[in-house]
N, C-alpha and C. Protein backbone atom coordinates (compact mmCIF):
# COMPACT_ATOMS: atom_id res chain seq x y z
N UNK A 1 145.54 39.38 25.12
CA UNK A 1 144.81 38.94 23.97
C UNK A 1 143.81 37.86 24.39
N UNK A 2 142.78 38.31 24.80
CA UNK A 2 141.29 37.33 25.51
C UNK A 2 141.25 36.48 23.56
N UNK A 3 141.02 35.42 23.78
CA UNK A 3 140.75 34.68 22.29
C UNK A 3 139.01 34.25 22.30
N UNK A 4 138.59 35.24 23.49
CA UNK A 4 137.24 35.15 23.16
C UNK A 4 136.23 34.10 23.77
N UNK A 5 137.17 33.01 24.54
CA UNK A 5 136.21 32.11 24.90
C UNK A 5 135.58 32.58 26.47
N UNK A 6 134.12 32.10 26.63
CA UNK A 6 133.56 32.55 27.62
C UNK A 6 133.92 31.45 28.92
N UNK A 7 135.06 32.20 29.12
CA UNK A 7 135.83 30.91 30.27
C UNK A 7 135.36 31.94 31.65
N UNK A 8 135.35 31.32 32.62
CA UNK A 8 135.24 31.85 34.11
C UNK A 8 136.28 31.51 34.90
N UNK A 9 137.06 32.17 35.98
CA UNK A 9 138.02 31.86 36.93
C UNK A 9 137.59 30.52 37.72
N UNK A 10 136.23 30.35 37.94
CA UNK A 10 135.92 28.66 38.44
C UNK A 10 136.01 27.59 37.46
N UNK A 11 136.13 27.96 36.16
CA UNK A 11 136.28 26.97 35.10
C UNK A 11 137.27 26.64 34.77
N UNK A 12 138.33 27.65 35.30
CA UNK A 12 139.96 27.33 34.92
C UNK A 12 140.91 26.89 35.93
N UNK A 13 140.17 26.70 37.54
CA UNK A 13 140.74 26.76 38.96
C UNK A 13 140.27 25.16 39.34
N UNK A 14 141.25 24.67 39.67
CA UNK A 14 140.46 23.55 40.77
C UNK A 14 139.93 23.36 42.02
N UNK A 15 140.20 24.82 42.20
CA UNK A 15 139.73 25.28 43.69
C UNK A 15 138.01 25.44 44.07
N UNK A 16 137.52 25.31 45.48
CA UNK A 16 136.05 24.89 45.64
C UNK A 16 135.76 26.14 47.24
N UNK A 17 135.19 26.13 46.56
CA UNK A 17 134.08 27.22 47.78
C UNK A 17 134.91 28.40 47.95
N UNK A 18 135.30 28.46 49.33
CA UNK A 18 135.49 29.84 50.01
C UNK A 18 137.77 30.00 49.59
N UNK A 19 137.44 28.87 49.15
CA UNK A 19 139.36 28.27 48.75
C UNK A 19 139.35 29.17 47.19
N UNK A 20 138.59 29.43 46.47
CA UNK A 20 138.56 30.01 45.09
C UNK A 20 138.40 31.57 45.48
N UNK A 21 139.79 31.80 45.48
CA UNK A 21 140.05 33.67 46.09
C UNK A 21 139.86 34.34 44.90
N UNK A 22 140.00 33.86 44.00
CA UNK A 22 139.67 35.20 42.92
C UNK A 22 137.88 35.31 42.37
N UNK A 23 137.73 36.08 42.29
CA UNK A 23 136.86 36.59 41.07
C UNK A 23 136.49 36.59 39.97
N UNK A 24 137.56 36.73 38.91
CA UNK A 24 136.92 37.19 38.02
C UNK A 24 138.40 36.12 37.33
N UNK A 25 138.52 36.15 35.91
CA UNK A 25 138.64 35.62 34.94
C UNK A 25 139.36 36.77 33.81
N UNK A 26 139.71 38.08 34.08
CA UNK A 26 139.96 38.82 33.06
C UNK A 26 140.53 39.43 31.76
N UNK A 27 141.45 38.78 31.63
CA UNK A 27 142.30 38.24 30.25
C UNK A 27 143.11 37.19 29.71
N UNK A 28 143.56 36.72 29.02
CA UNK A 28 144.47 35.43 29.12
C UNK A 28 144.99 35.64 27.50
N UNK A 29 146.62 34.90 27.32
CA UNK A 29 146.88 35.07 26.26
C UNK A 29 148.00 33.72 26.34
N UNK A 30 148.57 33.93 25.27
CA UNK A 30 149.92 32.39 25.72
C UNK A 30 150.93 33.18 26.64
N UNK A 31 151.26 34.10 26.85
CA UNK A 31 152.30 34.62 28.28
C UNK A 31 151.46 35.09 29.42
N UNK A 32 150.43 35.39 29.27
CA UNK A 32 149.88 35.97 30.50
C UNK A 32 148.38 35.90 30.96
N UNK A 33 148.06 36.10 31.95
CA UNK A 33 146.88 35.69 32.68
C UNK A 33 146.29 36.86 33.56
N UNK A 34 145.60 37.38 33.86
CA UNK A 34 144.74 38.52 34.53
C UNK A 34 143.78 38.01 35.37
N UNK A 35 143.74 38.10 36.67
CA UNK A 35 142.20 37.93 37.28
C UNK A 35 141.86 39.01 38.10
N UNK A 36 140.78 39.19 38.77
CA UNK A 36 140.45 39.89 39.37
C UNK A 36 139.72 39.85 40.85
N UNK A 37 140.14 40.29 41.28
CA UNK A 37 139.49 40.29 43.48
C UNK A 37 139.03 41.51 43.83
N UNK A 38 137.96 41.43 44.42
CA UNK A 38 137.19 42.40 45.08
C UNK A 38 137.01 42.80 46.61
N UNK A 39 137.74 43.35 46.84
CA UNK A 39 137.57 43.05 48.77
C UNK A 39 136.69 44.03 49.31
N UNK A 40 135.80 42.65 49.99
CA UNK A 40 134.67 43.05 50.72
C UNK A 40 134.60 42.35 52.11
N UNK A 41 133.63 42.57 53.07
CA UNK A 41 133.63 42.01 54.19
C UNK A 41 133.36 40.33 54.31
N UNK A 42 133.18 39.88 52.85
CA UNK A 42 132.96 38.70 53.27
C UNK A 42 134.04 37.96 52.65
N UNK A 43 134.97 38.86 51.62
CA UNK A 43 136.20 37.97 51.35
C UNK A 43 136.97 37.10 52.30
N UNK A 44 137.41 36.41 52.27
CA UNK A 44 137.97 35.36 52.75
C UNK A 44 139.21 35.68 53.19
N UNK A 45 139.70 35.49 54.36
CA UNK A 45 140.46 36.30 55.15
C UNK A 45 140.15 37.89 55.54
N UNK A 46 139.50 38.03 55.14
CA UNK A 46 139.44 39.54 55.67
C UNK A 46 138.76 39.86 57.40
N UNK A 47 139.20 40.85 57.23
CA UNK A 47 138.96 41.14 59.27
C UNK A 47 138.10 41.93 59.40
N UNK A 48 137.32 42.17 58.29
CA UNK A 48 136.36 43.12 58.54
C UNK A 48 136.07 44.76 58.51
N UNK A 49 137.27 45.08 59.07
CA UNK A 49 137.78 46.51 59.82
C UNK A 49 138.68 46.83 58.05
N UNK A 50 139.95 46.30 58.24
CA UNK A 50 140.77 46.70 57.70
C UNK A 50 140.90 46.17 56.03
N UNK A 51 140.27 45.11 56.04
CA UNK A 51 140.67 44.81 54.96
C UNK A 51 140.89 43.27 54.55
N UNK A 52 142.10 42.86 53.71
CA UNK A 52 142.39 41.39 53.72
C UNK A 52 144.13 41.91 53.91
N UNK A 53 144.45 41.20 54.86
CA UNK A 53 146.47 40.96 55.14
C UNK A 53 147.08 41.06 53.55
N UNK A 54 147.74 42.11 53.34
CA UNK A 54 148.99 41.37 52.12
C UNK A 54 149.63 40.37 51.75
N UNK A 55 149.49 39.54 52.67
CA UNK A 55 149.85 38.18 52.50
C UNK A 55 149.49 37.23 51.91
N UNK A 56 148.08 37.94 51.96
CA UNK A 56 147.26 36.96 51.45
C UNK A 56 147.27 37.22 49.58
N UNK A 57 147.98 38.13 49.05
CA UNK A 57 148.81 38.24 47.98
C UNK A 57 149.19 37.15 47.27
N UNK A 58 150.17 36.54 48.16
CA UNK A 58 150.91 35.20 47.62
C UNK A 58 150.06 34.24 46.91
N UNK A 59 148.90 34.24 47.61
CA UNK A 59 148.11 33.23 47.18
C UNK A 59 147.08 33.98 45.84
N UNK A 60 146.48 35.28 45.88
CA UNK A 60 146.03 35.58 44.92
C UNK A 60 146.90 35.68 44.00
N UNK A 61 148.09 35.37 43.73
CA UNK A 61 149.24 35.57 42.75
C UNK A 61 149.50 33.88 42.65
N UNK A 62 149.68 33.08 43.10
CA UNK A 62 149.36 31.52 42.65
C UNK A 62 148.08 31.08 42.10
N UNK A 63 147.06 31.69 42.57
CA UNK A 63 146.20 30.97 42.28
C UNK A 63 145.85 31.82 40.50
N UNK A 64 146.21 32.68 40.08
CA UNK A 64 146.41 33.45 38.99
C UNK A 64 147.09 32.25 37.77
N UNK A 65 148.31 32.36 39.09
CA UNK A 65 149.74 31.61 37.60
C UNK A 65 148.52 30.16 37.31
N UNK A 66 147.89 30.05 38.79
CA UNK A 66 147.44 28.36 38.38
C UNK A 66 146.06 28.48 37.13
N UNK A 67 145.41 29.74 36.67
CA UNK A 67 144.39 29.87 35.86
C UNK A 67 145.17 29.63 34.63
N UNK A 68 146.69 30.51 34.56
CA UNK A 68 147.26 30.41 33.24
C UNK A 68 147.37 28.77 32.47
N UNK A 69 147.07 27.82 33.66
CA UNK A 69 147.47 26.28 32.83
C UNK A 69 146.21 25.73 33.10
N UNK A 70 145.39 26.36 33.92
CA UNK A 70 143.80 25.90 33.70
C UNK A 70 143.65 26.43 32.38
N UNK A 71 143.33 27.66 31.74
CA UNK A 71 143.01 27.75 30.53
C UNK A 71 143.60 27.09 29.61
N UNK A 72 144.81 26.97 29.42
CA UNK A 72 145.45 25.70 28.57
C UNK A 72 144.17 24.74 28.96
N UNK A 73 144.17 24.24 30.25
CA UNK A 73 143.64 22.79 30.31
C UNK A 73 142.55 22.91 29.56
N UNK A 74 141.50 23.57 29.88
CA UNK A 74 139.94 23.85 29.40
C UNK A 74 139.75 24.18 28.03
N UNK A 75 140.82 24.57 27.32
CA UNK A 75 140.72 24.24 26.00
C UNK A 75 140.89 23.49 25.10
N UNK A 76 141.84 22.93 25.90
CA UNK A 76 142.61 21.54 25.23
C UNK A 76 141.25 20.23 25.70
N UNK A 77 139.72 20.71 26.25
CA UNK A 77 139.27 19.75 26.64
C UNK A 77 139.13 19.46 28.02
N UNK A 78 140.16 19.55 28.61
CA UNK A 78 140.30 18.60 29.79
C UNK A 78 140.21 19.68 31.05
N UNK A 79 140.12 18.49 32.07
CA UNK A 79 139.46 19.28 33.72
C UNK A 79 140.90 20.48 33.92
N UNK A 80 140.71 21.37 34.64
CA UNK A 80 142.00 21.84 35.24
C UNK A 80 142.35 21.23 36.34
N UNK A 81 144.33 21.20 36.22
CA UNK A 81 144.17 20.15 37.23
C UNK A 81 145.08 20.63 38.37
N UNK A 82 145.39 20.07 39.14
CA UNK A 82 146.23 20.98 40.68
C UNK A 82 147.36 20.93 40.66
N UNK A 83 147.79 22.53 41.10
CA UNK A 83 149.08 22.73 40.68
C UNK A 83 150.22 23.16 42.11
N UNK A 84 151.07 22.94 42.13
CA UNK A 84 151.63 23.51 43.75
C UNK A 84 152.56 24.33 43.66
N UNK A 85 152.60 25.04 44.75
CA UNK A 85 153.20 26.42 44.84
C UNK A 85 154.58 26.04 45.44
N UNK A 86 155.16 26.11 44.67
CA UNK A 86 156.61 26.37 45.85
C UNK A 86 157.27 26.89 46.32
N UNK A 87 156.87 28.17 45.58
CA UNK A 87 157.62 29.51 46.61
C UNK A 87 157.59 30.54 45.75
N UNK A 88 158.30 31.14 46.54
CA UNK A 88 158.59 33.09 45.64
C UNK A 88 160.25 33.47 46.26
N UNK A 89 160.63 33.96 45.15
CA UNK A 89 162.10 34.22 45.35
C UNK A 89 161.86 35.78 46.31
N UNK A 90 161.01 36.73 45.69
CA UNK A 90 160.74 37.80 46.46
C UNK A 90 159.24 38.34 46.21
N UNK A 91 158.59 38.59 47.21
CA UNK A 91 156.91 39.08 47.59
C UNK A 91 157.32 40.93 47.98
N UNK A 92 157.27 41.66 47.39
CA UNK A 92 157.22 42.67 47.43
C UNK A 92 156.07 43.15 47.69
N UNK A 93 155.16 43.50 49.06
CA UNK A 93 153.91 44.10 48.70
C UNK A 93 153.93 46.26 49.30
N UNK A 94 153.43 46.90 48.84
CA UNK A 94 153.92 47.96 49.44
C UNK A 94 152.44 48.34 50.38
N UNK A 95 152.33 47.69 51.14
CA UNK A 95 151.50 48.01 52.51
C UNK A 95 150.97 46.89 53.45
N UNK A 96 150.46 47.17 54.35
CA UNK A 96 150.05 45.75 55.32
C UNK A 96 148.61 45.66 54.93
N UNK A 97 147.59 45.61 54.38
CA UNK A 97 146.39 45.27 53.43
C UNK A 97 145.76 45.95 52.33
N UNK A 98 144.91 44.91 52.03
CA UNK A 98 144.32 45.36 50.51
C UNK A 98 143.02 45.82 51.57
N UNK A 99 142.73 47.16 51.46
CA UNK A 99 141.57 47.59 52.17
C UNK A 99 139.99 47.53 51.20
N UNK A 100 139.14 47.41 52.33
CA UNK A 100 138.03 47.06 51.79
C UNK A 100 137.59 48.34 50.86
N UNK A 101 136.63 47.69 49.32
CA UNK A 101 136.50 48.68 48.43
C UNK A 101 137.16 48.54 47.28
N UNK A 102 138.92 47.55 47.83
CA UNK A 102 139.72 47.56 46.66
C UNK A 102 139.30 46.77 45.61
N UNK A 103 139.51 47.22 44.37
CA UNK A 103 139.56 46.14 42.92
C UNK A 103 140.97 45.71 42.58
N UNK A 104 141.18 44.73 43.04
CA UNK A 104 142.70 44.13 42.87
C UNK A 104 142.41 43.16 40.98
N UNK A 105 143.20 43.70 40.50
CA UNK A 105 143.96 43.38 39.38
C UNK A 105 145.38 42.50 39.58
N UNK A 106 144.81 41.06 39.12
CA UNK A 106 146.40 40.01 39.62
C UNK A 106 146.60 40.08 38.22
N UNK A 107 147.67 39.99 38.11
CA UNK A 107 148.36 39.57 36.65
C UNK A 107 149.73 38.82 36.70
N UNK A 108 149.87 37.53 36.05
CA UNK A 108 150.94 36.73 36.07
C UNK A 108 151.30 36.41 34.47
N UNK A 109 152.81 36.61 34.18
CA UNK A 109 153.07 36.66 32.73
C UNK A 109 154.55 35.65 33.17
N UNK A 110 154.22 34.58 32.25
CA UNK A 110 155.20 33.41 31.89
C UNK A 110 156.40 33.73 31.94
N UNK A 111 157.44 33.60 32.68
CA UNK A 111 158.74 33.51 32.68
C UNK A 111 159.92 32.20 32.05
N UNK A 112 158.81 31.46 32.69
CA UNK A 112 159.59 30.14 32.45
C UNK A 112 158.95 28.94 32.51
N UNK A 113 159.38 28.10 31.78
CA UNK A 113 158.49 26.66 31.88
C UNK A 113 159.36 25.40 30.90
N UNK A 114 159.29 24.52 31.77
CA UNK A 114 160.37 23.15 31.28
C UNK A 114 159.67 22.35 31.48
N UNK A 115 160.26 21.27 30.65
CA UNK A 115 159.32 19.82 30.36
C UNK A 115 158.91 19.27 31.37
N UNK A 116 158.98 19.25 32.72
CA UNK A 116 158.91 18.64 33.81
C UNK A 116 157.44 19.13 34.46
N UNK A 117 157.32 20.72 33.88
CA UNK A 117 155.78 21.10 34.06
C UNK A 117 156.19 22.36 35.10
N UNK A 118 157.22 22.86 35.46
CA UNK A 118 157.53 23.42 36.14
C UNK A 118 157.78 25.25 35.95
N UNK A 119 156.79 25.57 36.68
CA UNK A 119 156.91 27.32 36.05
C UNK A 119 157.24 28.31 36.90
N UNK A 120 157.42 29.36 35.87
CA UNK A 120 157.63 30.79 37.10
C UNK A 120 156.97 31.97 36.35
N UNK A 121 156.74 33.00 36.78
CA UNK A 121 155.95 33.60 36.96
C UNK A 121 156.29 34.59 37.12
N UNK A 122 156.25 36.47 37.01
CA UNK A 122 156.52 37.36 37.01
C UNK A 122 155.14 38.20 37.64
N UNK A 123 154.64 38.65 38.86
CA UNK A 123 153.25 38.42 38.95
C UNK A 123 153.47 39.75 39.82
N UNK A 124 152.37 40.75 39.04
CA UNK A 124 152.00 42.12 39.83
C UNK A 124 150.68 41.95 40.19
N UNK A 125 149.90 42.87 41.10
CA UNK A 125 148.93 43.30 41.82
C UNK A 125 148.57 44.72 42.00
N UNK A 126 147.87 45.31 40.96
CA UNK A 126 147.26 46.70 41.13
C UNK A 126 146.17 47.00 41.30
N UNK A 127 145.62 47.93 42.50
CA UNK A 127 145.04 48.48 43.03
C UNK A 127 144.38 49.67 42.03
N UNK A 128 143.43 49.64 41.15
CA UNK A 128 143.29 50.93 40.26
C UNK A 128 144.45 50.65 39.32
N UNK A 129 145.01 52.27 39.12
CA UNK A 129 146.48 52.61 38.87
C UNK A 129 147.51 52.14 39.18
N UNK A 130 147.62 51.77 40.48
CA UNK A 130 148.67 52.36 41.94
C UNK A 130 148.80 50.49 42.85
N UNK A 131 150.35 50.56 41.77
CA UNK A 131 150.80 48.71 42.21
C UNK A 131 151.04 48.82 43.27
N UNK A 132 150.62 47.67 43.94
CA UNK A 132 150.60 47.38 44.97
C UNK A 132 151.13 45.86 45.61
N UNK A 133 151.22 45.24 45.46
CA UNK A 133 152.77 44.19 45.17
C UNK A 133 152.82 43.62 43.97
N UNK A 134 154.44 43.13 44.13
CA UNK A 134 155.02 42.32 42.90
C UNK A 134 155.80 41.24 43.80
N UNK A 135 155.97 39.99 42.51
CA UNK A 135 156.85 39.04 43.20
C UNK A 135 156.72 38.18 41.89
N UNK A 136 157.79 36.98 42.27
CA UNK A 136 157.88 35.87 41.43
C UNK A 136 157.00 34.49 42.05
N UNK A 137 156.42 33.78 41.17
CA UNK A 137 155.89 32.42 41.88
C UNK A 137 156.54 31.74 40.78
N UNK A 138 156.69 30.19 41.52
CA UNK A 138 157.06 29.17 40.74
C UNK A 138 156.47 28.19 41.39
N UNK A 139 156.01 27.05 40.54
CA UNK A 139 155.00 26.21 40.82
C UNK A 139 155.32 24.95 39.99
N UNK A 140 154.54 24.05 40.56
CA UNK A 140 154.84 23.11 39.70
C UNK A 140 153.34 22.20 39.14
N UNK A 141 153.13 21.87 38.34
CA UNK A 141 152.18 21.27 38.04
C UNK A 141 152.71 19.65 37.66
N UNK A 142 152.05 18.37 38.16
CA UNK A 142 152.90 17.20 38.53
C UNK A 142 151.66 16.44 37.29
N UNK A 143 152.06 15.65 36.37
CA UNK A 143 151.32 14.84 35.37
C UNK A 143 150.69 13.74 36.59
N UNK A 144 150.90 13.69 37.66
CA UNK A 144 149.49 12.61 38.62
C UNK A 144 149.78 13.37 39.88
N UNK A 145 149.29 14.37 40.64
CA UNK A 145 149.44 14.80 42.07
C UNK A 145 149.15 13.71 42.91
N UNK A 146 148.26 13.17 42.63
CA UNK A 146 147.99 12.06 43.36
C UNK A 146 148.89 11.13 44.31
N UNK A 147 149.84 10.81 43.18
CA UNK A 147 150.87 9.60 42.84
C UNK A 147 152.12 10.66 44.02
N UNK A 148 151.91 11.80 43.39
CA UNK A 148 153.56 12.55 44.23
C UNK A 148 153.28 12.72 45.33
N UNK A 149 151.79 13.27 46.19
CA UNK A 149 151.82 13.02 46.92
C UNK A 149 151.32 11.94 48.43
N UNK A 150 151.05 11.25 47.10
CA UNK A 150 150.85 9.24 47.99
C UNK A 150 152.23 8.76 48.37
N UNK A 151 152.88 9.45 47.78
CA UNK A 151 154.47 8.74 48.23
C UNK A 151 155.02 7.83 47.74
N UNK A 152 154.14 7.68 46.74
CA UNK A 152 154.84 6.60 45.61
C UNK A 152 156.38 6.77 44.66
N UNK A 153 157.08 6.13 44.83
CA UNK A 153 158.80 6.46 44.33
C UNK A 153 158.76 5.94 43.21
């Protein structure tokens, strides 16, 4: 359910230059988030030949969950702000790259989220039709990153 606003994946990301892996911006609702990647020879990680590594998954699947609380942010007003990844219980991808040509479809839909700011994520990756990984992310988004990671107790 897009609510219509003309938001962009750089407007909802705190990410800068060649670090902003997605594309596109393609749906958003209160459970779920859509973006979109295009792999070409100049995507970021890619080898040219083959494609971009599956691995590089993980991160188009964080940086997804992280649009879902950028758009919160950007509506509510405020900057989007940085969020950290802490892992995946399981990265399922079914091949060793996203070959060049592909239109990758990320999609991350809300699992979970507690007062602390802390989320998870239910997050597929399709190719066309034809999925091409799944996994869980959980992340955390910290009310001052700054502060947590200055080392301040």
């Amino acid at each position: 359910m897009n609510t219509g606003l003309p938001l962009t994946v750089a407007a909802v990301l705190p990410h800068e230059g060649r670090m902003l892996l997605l594309d596109e911006l393609l749906d958003y609702g209160p459970e779920h988030v859509e973006c979109g990647v295009n792999i070409h020879a100049g995507s970021m990680f890619c080898d040219g030949t083959q494609g971009v590594p599956v691995w590089v998954g993980l991160e188009y699947m964080a940086q997804t969950a992280c649009a879902f609380s950028g758009v919160e942010e950007v509506r509510a007003g405020l900057e989007p702000s940085i969020g950290l990844l802490l892992g995946t219980r399981s990265f399922r991808p079914e091949g060793e790259w996203f070959p060049l040509g592909a239109r990758l479809r990320i999609r991350a839909d809300l699992l979970m989220r507690d007062e602390n700011n802390l989320v998870a994520f239910a997050c597929t990756i399709h190719d066309g039709d034809r999925l091409v990984a799944r996994g869980d992310v959980k992340a955390l988004r910290p009310d001052d990153v700054r502060e947590l990671l200055g080392g301040r107790r």
